[in-house]
C-alpha atoms as a PDB file:
ATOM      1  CA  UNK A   1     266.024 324.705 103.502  1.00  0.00           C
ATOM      2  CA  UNK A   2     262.411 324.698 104.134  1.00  0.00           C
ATOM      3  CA  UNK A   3     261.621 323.080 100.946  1.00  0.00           C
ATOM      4  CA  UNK A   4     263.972 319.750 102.245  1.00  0.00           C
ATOM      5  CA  UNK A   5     262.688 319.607 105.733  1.00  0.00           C
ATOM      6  CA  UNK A   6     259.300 319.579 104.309  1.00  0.00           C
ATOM      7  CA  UNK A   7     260.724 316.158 101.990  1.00  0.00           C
ATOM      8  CA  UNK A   8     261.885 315.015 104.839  1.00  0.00           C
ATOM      9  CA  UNK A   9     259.237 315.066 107.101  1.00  0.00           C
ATOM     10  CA  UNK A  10     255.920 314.070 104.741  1.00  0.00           C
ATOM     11  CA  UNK A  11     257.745 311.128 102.544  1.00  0.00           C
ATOM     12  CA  UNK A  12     254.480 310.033 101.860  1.00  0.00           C
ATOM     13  CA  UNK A  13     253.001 313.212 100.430  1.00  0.00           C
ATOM     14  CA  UNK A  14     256.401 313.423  98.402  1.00  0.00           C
ATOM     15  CA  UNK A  15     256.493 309.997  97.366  1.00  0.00           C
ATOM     16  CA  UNK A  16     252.390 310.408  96.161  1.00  0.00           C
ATOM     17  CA  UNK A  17     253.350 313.439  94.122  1.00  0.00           C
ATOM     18  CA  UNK A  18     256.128 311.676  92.360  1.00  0.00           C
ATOM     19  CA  UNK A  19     254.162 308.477  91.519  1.00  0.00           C
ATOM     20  CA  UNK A  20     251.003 311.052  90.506  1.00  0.00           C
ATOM     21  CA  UNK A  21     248.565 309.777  92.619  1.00  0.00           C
ATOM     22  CA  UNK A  22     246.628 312.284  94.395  1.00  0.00           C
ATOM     23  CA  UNK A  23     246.938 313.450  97.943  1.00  0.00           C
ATOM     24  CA  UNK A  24     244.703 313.027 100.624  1.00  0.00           C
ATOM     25  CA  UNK A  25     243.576 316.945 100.925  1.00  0.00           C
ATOM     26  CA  UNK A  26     243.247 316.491  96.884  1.00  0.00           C
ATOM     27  CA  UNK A  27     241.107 313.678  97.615  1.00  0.00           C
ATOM     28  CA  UNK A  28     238.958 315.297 100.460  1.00  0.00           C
ATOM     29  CA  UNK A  29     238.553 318.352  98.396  1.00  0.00           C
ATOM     30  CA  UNK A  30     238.007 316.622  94.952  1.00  0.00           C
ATOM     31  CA  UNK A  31     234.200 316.795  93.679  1.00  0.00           C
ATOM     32  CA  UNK A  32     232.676 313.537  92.823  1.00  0.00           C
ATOM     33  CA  UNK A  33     233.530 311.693  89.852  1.00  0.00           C
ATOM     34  CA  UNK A  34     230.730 311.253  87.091  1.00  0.00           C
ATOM     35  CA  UNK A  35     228.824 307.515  88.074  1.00  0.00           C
ATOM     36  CA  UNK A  36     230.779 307.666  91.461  1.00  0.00           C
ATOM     37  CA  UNK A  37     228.830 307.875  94.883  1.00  0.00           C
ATOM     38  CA  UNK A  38     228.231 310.226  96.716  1.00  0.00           C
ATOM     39  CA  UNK A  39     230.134 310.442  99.878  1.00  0.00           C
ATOM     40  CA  UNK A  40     227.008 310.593 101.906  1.00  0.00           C
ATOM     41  CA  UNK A  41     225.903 307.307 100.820  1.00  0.00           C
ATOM     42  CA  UNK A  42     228.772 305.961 101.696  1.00  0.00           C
ATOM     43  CA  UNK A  43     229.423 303.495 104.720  1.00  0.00           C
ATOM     44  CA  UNK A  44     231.944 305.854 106.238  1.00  0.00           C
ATOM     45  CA  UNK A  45     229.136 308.588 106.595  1.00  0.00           C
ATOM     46  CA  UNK A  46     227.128 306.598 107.752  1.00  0.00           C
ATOM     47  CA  UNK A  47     229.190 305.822 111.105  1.00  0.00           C
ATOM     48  CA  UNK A  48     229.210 309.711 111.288  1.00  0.00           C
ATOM     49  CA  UNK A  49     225.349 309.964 110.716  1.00  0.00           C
ATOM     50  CA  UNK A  50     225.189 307.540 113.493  1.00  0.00           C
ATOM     51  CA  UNK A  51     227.760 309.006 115.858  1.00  0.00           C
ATOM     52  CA  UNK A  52     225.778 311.811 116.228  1.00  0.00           C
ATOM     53  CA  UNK A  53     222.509 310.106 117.238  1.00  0.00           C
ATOM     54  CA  UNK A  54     224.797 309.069 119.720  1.00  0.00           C
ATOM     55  CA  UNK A  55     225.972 312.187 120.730  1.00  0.00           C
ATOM     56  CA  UNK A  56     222.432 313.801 120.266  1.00  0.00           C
ATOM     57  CA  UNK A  57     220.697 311.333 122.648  1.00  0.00           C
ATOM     58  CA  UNK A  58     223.492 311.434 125.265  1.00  0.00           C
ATOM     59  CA  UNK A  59     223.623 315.312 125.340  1.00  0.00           C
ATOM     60  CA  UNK A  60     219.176 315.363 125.748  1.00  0.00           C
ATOM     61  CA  UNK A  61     218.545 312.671 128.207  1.00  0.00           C
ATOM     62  CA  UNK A  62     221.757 313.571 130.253  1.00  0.00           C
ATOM     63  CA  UNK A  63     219.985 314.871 133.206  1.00  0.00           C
ATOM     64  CA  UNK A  64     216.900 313.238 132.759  1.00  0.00           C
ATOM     65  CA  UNK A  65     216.869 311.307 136.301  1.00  0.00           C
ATOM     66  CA  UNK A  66     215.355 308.166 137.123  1.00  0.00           C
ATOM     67  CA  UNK A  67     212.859 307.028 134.151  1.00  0.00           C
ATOM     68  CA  UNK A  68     210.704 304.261 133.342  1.00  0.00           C
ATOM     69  CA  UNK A  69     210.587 302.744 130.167  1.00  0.00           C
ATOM     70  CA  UNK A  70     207.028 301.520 128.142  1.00  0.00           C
ATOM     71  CA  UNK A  71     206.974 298.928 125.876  1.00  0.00           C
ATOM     72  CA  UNK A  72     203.506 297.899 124.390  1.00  0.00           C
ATOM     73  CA  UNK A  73     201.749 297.495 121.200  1.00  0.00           C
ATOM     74  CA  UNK A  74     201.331 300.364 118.968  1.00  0.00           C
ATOM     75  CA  UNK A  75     198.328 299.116 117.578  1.00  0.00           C
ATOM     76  CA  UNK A  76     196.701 299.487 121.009  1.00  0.00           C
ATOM     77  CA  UNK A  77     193.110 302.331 120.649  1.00  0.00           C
ATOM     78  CA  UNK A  78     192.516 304.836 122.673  1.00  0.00           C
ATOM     79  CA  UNK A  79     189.315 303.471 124.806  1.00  0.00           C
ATOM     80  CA  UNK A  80     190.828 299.730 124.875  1.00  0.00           C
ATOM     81  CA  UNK A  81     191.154 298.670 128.345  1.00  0.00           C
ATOM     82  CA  UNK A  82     194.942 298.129 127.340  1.00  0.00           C
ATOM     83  CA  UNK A  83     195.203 301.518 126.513  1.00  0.00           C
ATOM     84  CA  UNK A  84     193.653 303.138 129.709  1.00  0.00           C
ATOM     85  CA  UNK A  85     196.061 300.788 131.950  1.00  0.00           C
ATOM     86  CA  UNK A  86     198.813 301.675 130.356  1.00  0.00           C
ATOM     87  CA  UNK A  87     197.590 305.369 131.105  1.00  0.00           C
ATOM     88  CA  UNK A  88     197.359 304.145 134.470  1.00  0.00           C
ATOM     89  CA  UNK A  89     200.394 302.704 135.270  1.00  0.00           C
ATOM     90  CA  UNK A  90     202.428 305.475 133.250  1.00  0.00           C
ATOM     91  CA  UNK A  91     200.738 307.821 135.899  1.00  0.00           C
ATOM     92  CA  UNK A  92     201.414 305.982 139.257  1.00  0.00           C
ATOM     93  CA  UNK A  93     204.888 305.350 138.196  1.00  0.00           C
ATOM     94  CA  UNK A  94     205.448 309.078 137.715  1.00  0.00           C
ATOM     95  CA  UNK A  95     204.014 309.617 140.411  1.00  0.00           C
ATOM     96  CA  UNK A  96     206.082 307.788 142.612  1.00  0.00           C
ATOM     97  CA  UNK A  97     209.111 310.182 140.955  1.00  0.00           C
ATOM     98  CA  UNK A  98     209.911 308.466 137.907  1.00  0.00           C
ATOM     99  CA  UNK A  99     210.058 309.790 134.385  1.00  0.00           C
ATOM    100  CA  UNK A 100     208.393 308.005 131.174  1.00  0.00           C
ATOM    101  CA  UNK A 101     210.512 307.062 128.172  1.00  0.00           C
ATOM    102  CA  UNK A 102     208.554 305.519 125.161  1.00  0.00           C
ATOM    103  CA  UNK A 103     209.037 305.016 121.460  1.00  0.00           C
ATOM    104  CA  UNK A 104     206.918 308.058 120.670  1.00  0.00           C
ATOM    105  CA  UNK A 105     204.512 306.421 118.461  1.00  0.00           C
ATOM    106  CA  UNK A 106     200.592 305.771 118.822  1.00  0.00           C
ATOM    107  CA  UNK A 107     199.125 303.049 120.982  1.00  0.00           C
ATOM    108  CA  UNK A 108     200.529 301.607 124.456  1.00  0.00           C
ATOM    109  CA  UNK A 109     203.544 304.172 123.728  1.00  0.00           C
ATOM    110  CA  UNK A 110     200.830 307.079 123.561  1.00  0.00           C
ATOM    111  CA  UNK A 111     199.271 305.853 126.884  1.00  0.00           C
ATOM    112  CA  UNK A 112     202.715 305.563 128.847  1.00  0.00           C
ATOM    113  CA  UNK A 113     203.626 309.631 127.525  1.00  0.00           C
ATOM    114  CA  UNK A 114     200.009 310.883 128.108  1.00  0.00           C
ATOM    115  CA  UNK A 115     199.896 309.072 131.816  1.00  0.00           C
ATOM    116  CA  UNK A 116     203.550 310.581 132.169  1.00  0.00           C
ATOM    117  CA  UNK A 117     201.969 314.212 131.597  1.00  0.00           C
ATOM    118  CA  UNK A 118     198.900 313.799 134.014  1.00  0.00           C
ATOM    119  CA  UNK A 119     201.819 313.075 136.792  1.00  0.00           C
ATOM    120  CA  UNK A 120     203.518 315.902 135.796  1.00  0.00           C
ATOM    121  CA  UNK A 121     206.889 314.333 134.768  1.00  0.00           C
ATOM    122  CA  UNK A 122     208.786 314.232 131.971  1.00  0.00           C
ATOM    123  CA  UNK A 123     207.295 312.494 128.661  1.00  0.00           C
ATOM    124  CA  UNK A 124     210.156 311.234 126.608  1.00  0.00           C
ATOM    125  CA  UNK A 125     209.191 309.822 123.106  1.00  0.00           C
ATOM    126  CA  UNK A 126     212.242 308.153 121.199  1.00  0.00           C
ATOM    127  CA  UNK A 127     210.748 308.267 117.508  1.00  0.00           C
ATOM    128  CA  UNK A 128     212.197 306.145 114.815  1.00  0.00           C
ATOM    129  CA  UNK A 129     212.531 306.407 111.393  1.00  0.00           C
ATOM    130  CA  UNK A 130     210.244 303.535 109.410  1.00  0.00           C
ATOM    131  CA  UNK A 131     209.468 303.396 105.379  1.00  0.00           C
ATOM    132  CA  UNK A 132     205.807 304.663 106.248  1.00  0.00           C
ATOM    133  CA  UNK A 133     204.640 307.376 108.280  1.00  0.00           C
ATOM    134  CA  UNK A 134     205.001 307.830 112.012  1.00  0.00           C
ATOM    135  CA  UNK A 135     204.119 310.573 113.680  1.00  0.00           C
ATOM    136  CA  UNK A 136     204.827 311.225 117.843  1.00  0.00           C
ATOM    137  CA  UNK A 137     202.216 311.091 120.309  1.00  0.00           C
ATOM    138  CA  UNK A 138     200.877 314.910 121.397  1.00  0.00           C
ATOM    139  CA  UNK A 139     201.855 313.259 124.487  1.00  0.00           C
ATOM    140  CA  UNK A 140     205.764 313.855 124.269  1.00  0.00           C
ATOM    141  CA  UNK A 141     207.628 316.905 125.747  1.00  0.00           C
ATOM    142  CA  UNK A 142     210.859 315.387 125.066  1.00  0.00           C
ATOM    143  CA  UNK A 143     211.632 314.044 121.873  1.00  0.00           C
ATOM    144  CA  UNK A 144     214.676 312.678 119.734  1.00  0.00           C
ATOM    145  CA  UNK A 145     214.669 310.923 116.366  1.00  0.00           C
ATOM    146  CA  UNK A 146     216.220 308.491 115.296  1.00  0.00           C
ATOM    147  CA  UNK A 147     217.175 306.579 111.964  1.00  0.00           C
ATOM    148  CA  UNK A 148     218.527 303.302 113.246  1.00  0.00           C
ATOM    149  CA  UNK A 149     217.103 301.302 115.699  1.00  0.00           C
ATOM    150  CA  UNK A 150     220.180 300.104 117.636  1.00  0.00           C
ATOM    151  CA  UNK A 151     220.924 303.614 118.930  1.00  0.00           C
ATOM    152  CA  UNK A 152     217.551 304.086 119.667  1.00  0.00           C
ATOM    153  CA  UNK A 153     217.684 300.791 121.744  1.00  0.00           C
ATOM    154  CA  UNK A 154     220.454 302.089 123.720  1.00  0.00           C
ATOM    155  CA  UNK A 155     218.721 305.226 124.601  1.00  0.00           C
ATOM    156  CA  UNK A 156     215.727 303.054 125.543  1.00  0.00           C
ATOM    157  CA  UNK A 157     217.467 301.008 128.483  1.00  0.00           C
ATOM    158  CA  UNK A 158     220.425 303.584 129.176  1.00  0.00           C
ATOM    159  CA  UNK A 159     218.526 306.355 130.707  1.00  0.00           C
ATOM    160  CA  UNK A 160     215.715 303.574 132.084  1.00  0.00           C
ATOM    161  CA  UNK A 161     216.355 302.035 135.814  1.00  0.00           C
ATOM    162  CA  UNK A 162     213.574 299.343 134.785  1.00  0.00           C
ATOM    163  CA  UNK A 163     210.881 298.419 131.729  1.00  0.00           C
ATOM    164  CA  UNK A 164     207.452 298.121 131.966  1.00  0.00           C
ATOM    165  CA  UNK A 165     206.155 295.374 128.920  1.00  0.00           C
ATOM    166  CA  UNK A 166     202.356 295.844 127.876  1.00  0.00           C
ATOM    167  CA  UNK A 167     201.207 293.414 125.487  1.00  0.00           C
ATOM    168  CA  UNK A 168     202.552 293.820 121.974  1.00  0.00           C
ATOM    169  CA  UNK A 169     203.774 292.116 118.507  1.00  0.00           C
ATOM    170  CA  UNK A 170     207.553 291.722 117.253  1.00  0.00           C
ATOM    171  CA  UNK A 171     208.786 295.040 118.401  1.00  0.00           C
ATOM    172  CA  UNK A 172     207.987 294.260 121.881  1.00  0.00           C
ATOM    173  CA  UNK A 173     209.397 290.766 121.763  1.00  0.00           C
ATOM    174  CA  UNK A 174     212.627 292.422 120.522  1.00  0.00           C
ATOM    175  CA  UNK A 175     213.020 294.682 123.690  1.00  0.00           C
ATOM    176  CA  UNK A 176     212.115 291.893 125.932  1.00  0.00           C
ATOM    177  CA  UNK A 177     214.370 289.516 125.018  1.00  0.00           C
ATOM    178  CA  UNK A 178     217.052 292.359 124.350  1.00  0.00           C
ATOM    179  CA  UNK A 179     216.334 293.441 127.898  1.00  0.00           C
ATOM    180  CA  UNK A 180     216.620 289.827 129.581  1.00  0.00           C
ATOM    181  CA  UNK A 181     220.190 288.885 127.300  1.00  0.00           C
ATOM    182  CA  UNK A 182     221.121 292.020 128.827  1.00  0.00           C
ATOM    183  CA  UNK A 183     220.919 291.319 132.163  1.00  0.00           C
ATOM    184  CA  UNK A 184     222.027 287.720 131.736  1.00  0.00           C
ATOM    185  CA  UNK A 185     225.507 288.174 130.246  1.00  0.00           C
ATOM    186  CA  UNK A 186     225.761 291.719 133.437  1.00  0.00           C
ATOM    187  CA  UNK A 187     225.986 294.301 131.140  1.00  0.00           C
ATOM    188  CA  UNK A 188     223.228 295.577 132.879  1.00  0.00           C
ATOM    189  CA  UNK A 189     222.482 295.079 136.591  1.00  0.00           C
ATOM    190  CA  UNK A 190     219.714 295.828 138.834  1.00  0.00           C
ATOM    191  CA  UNK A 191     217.026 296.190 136.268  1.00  0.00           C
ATOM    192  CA  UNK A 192     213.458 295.002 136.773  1.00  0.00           C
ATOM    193  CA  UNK A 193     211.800 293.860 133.979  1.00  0.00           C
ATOM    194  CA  UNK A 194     208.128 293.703 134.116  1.00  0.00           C
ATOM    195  CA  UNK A 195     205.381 292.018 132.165  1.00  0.00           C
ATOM    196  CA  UNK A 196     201.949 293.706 132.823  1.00  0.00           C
ATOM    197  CA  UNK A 197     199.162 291.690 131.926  1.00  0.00           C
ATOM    198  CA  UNK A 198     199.396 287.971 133.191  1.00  0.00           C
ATOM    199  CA  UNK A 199     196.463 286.396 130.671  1.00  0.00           C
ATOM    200  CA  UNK A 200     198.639 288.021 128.070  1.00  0.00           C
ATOM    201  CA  UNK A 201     202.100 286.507 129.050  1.00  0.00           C
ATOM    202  CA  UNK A 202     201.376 283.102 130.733  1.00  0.00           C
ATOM    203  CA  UNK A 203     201.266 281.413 127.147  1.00  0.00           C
ATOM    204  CA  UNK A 204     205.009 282.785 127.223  1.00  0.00           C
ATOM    205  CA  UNK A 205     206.175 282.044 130.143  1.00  0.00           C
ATOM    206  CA  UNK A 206     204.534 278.382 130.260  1.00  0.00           C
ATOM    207  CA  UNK A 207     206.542 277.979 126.572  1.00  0.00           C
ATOM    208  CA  UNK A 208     209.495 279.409 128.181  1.00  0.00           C
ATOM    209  CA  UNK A 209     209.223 276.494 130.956  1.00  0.00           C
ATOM    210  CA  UNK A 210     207.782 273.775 129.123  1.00  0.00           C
ATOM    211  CA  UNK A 211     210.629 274.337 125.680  1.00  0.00           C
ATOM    212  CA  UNK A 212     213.283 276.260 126.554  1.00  0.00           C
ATOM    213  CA  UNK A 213     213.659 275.410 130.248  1.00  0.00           C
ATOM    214  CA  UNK A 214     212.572 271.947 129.616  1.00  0.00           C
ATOM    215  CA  UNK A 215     215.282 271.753 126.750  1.00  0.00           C
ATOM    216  CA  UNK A 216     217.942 272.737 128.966  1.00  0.00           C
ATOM    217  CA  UNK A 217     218.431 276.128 126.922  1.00  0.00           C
ATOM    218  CA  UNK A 218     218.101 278.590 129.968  1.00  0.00           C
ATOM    219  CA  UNK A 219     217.790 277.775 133.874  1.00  0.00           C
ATOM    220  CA  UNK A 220     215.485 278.115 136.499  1.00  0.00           C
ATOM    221  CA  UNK A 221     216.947 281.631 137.490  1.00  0.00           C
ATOM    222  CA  UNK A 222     216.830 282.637 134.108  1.00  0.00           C
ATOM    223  CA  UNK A 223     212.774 283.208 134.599  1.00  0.00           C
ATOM    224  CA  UNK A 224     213.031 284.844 137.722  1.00  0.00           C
ATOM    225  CA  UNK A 225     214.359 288.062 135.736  1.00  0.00           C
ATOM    226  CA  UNK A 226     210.880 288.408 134.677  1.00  0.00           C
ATOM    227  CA  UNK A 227     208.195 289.670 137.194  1.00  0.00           C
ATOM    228  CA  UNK A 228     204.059 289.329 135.744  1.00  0.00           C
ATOM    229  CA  UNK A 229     201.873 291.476 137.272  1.00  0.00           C
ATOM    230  CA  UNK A 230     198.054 293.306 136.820  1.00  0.00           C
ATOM    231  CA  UNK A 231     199.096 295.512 139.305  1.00  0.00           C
ATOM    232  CA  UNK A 232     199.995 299.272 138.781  1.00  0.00           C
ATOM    233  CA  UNK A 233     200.877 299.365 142.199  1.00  0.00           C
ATOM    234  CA  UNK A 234     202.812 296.186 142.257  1.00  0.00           C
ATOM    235  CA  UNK A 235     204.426 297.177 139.662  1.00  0.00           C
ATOM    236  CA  UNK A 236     205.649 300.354 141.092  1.00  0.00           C
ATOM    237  CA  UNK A 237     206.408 299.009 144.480  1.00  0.00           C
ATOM    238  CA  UNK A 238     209.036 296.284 142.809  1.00  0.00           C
ATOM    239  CA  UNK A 239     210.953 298.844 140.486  1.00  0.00           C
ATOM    240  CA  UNK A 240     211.118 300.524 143.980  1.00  0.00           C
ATOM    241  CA  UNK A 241     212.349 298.140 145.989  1.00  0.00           C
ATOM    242  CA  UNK A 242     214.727 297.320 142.935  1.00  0.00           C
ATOM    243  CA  UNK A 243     216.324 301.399 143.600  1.00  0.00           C
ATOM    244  CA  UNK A 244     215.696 300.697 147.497  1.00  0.00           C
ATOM    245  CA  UNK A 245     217.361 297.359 147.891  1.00  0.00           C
ATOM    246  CA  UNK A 246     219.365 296.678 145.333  1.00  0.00           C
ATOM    247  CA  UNK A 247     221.060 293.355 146.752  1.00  0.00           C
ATOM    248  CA  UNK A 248     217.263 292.038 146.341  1.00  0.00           C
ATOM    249  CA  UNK A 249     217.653 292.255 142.511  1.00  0.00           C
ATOM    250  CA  UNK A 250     221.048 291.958 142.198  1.00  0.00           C
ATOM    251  CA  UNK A 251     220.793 288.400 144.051  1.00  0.00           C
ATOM    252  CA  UNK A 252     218.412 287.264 141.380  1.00  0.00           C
ATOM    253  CA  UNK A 253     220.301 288.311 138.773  1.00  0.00           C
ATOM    254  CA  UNK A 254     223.241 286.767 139.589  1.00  0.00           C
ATOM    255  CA  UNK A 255     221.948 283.278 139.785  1.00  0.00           C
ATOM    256  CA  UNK A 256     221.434 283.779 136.027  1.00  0.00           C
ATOM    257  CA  UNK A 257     224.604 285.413 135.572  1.00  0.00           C
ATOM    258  CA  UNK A 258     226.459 282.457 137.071  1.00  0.00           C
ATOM    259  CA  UNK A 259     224.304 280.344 135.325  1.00  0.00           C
ATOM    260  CA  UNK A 260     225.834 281.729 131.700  1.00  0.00           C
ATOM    261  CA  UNK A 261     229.311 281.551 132.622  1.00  0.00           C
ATOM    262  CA  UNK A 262     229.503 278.118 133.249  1.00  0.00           C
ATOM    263  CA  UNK A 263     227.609 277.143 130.665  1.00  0.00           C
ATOM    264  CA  UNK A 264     230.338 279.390 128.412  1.00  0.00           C
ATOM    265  CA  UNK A 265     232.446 277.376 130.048  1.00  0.00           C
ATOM    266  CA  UNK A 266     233.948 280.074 132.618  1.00  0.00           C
ATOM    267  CA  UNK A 267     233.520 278.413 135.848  1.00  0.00           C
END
């Protein structure tokens, strides 16, 4: 009786047995095939390899409070005058009560973590896996690392209430312009973005206004997501007023915001 319930209710492990192909516990528990891959290589574990960096950078920075995030060159020296800003700033941002995320590496992302420890909050380096050697800072307290550098990016603004950008290559670039596409289409709102160094970022920002403004690609309101400064202070005093008064920022970024949906044609 037992035997023809069990027919009854799996037809499709029945129907696999008659036709001879194998079942899916035969399957799971089948070694691999001479020539075949690995499972481990495969796509599928992949999305599990990259589930838990997920679940591994959630569960860390959790109850990490309010945090800063530093972007800057890693090719940055100690001694540079670059370098001992970034110091600087790391340590007048923590502390005004806010932690110090970085990518964990040398340069500008060494500064922010070592200015993070002389305030006495939390250093967070987010290290990434690259094809040659990287080592974190001796700055870092907290560290997580990572293979891929999308979950790594969303580690970097989740946990972050603003960025600080120090002058830097490609990398940089990437987080800025991540950052600002962010904040234009609202999945992220009330979120300073700062650009320290003005000699370094004018050239930018005039190419910003003179091609892409100038070509009609973004708007007006579109560059007033970005706030220059060469002040540590300044830059301290708008993230707080960002926390403080949040319709300040929000206002701003809504002019963008409205901005993109009428030019996608959502009015």
């Amino acid at each position: 009786m037992s035997e023809n319930k069990n027919k009854i209710d799996n037809p499709n492990i029945n129907r696999a047995a008659r036709m001879g192909r194998r079942t899916e516990d035969e399957r799971l528990l089948a070694g691999p095939a001479l020539g075949e891959t690995p499972f481990y290589k495969t796509d599928t574990w992949r999305v599990m390899r990259i589930m838990g960096e997920f679940v591994e950078g959630f569960d860390a920075l959790a109850e990490l409070g309010t945090a800063v995030t530093i972007f800057g060159s890693a090719r940055t020296k100690p001694g540079d005058a670059e370098y001992e800003t970034a110091v600087s700033v790391a340590k007048t941002l923590g502390e005004a009560g806010f932690n110090i995320i970085t990518g964990g590496g040398p340069g500008i992302m060494e500064a922010g973590n070592k200015g993070a420890k002389l305030a006495g909050v939390q250093s967070v380096g987010l290290n990434i896996e690259l094809p040659f050697e990287q080592h974190l800072n001796p700055h870092v307290d907290l560290s997580i690392d990572f293979r891929y550098f999308f979950t790594r990016k969303v580690m970097l603004v989740k946990y972050a209430q603003a960025f600080v950008i120090f002058p830097g290559g490609f990398g940089t670039m990437d987080e800025l312009f991540e950052s600002l596409t962010l904040i234009q289409t609202g999945k992220v709102q009330n979120f300073p973005v700062v650009l320290f160094d003005t000699s370094y970022w004018s050239g930018l920002v005039d190419w910003l206004k003179n091609s892409m403004l100038a070509g009609g690609k973004i708007s007006p309101e579109d560059l007033d997501l970005l706030i220059l400064t060469d002040s540590a202070e300044e830059a301290r005093d708008a993230i707080l007023r960002c926390l403080q008064d949040q319709a300040w920022r929000l206002q701003q970024e809504e002019g963008a915001r409205n901005v993109a949906r009428r030019a996608y044609g959502n009015k």
